[in-house]
N, C-alpha and C. Protein backbone atom coordinates (compact mmCIF):
# COMPACT_ATOMS: atom_id res chain seq x y z
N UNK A 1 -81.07 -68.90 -59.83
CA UNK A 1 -82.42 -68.67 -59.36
C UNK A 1 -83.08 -70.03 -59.15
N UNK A 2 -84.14 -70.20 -58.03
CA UNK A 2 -84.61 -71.35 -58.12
C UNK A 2 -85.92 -70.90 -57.26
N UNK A 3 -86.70 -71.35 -58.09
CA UNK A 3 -88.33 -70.97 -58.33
C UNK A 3 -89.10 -72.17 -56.98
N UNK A 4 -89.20 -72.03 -56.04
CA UNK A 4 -90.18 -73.03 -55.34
C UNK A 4 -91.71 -72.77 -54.82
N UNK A 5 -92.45 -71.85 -55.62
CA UNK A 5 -93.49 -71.55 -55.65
C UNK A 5 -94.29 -70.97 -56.85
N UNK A 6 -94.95 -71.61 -57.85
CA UNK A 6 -95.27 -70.56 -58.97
C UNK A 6 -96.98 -71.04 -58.98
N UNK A 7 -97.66 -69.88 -58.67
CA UNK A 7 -99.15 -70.22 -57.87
C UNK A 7 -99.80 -69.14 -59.37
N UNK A 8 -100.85 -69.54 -60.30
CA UNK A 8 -101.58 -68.85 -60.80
C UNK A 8 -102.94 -68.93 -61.13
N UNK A 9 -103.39 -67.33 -60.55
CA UNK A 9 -104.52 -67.39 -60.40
C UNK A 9 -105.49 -67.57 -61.07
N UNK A 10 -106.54 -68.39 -60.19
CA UNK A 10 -108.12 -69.31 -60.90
C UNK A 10 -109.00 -67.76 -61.66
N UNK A 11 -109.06 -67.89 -62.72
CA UNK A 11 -110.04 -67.15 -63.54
C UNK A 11 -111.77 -67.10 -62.93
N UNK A 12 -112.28 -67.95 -62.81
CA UNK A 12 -113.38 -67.45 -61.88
C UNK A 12 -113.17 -67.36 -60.60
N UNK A 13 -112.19 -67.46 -59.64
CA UNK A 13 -111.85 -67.35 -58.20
C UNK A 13 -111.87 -65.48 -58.67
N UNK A 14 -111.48 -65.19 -59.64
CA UNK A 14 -110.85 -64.11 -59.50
C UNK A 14 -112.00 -63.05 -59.71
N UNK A 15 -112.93 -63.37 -61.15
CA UNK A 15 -113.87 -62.47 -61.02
C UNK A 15 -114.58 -62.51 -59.96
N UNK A 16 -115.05 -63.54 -59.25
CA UNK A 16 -115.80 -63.62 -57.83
C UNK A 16 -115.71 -62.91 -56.60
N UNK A 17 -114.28 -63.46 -56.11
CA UNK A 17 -114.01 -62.64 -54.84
C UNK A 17 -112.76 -62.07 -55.15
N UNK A 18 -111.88 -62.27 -56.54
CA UNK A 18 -110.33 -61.69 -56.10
C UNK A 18 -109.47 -62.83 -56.13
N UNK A 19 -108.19 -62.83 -57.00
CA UNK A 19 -107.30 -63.90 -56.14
C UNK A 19 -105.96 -63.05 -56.67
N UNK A 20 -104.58 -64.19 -56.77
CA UNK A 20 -103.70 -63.64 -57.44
C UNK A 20 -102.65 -64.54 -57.76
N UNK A 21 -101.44 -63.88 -58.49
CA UNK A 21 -100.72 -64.69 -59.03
C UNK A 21 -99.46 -64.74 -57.86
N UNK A 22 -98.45 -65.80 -57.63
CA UNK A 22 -97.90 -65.65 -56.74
C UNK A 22 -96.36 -66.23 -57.20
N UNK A 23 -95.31 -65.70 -56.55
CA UNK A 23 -93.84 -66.47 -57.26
C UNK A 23 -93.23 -66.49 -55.88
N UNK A 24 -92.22 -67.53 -55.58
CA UNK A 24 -91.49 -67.67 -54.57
C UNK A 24 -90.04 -68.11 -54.89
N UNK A 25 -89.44 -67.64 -54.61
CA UNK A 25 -88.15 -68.64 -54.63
C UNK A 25 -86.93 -67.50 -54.15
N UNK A 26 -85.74 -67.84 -54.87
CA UNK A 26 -84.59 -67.62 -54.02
C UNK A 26 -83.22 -67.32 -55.31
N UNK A 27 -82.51 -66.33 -55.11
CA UNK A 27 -81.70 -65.70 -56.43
C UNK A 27 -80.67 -65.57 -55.57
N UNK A 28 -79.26 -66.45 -55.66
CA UNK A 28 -78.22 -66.37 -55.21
C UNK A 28 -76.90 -65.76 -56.49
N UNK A 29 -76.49 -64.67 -55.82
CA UNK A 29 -75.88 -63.96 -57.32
C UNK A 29 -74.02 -64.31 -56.56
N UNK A 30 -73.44 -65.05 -57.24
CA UNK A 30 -71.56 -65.38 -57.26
C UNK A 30 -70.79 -63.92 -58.11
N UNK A 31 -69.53 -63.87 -57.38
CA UNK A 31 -68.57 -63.17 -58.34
C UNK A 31 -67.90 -64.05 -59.22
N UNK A 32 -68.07 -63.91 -60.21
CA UNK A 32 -67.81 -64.23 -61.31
C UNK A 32 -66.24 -64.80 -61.54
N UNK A 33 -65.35 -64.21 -60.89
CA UNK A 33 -64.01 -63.71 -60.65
C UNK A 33 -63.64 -65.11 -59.76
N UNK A 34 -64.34 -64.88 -58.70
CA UNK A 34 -64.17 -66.25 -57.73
C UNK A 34 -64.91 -67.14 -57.27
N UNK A 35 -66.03 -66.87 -58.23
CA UNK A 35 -67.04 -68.19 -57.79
C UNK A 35 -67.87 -67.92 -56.31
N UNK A 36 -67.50 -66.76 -55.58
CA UNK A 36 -67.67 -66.77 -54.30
C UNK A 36 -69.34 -66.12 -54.26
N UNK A 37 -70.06 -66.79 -53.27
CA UNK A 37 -71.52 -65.88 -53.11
C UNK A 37 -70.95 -64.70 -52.36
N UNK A 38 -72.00 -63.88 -53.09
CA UNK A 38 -71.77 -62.62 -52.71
C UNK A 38 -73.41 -62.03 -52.06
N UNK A 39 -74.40 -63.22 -52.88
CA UNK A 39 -75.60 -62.51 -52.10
C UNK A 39 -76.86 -63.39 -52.42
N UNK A 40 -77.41 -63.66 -50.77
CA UNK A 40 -78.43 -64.55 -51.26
C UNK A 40 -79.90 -64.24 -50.72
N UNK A 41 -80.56 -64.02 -51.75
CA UNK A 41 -82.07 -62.82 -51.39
C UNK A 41 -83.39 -64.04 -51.56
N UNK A 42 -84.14 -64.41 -50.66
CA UNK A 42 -85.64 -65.18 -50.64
C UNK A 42 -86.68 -63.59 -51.41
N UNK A 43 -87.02 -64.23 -52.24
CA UNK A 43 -88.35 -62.77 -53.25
C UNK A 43 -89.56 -63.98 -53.22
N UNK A 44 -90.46 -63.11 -52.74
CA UNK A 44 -91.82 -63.09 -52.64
C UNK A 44 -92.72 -62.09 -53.29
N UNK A 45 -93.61 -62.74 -54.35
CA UNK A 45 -94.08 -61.38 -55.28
C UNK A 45 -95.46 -62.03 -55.49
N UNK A 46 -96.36 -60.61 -55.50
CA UNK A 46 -97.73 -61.51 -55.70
C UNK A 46 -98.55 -59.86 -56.44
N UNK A 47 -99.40 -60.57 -57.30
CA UNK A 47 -100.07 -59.59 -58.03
C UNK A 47 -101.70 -60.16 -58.10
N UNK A 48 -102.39 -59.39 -57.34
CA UNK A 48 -103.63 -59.61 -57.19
C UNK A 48 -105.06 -58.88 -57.75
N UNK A 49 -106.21 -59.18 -58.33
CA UNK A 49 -107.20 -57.86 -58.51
C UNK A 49 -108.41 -58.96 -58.42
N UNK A 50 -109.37 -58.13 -58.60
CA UNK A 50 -110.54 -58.75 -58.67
C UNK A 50 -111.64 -58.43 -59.81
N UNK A 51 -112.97 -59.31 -60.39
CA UNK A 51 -113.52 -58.99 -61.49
C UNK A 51 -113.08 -59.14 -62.83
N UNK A 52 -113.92 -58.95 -64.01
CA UNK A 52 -113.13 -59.35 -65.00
C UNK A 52 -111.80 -58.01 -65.44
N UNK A 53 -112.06 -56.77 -64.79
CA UNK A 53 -110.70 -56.53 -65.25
C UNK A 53 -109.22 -57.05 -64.67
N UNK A 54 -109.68 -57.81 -63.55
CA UNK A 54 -108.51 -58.84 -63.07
C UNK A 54 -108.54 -59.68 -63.66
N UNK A 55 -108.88 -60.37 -64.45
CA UNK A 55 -108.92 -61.21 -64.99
C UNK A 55 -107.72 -60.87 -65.93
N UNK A 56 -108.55 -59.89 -67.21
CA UNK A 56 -107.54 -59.68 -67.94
C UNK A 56 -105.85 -59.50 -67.68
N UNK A 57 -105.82 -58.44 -66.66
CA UNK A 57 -104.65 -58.01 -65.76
C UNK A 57 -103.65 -59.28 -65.32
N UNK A 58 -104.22 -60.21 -65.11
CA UNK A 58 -103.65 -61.64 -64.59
C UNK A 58 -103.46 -62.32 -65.75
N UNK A 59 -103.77 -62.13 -67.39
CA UNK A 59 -103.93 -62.91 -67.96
C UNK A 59 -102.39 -63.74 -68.93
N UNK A 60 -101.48 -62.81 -67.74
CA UNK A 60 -99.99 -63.54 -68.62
C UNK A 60 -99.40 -63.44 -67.13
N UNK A 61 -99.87 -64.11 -66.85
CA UNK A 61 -99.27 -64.76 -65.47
C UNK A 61 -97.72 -65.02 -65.45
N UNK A 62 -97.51 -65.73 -66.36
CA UNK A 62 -95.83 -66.14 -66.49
C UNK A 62 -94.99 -65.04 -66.56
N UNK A 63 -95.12 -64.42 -67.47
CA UNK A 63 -94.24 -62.74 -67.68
C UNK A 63 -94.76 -62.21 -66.80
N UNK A 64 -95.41 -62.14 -66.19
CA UNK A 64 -95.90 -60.84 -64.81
C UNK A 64 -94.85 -61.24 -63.95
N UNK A 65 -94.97 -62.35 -63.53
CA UNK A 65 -94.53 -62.55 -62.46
C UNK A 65 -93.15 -63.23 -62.44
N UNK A 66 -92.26 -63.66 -63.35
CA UNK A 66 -91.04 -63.52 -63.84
C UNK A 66 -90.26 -61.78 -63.97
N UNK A 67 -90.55 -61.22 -64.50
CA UNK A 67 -90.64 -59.76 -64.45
C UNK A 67 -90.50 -59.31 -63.27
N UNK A 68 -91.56 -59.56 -62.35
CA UNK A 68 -91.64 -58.73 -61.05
C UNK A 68 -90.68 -59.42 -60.08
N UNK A 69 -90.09 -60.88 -60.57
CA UNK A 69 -89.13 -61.79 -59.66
C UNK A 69 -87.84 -61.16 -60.20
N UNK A 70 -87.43 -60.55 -61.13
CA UNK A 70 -86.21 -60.17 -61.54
C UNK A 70 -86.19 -58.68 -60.74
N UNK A 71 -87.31 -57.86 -60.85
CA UNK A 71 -87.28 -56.35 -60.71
C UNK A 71 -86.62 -56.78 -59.26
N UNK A 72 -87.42 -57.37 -58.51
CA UNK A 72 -87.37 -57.67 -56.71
C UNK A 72 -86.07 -57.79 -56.92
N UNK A 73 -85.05 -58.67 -57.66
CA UNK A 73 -84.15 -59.10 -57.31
C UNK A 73 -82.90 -57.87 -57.61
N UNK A 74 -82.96 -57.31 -59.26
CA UNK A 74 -82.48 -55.79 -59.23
C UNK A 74 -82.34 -54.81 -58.20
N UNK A 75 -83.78 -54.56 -57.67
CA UNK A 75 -83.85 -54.30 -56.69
C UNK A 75 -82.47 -53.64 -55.17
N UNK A 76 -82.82 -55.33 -54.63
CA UNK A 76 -81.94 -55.64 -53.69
C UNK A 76 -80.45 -55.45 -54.12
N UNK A 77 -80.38 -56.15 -55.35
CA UNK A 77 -78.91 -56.53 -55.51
C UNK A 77 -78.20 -55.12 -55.85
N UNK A 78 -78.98 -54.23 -56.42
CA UNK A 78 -77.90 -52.76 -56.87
C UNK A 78 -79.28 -51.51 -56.13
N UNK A 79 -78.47 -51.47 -55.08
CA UNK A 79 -79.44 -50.36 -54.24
C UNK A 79 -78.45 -49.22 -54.19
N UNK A 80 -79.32 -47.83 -54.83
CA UNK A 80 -78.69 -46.71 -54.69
C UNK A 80 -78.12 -45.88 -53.09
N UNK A 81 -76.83 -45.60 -53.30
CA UNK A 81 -76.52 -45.54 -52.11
C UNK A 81 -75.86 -43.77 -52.22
């Protein structure tokens, strides 16, 4: 995994007008077996609210949005077929 965006949101930006937390980067998953890529996914995740109950909501920025960079990546990588 390699993280090239980790944006978190301003506490009074947020009660004011709204902002949010934001993650970018890129999760390249190898077989294990041969070293070979097998899959390489760009995740973009952003969690936004406004007021102080955004506030609170935003207030573990790091686990939110680590969390929601793994789910994205689960996701993609094992899709029911």
């Amino acid at each position: 995994v390699e993280i090239s965006e980790f944006k978190r949101a301003n506490a009074a930006t947020t009660v004011l007008v709204g902002s949010s937390n934001v993650i970018k980067g890129s999760a390249k998953l190898y077989d294990p077996a041969s070293n070979e890529l097998v899959a390489d996914y760009d995740i973009t995740r952003s969690f936004g609210a406004g007021g102080l109950l955004g506030v609170a909501m935003m207030s573990q920025a790091e686990e939110q949005m680590s969390d929601a960079f793994g789910d994205e990546v689960c996701k993609r990588a094992f899709v029911r077929r």
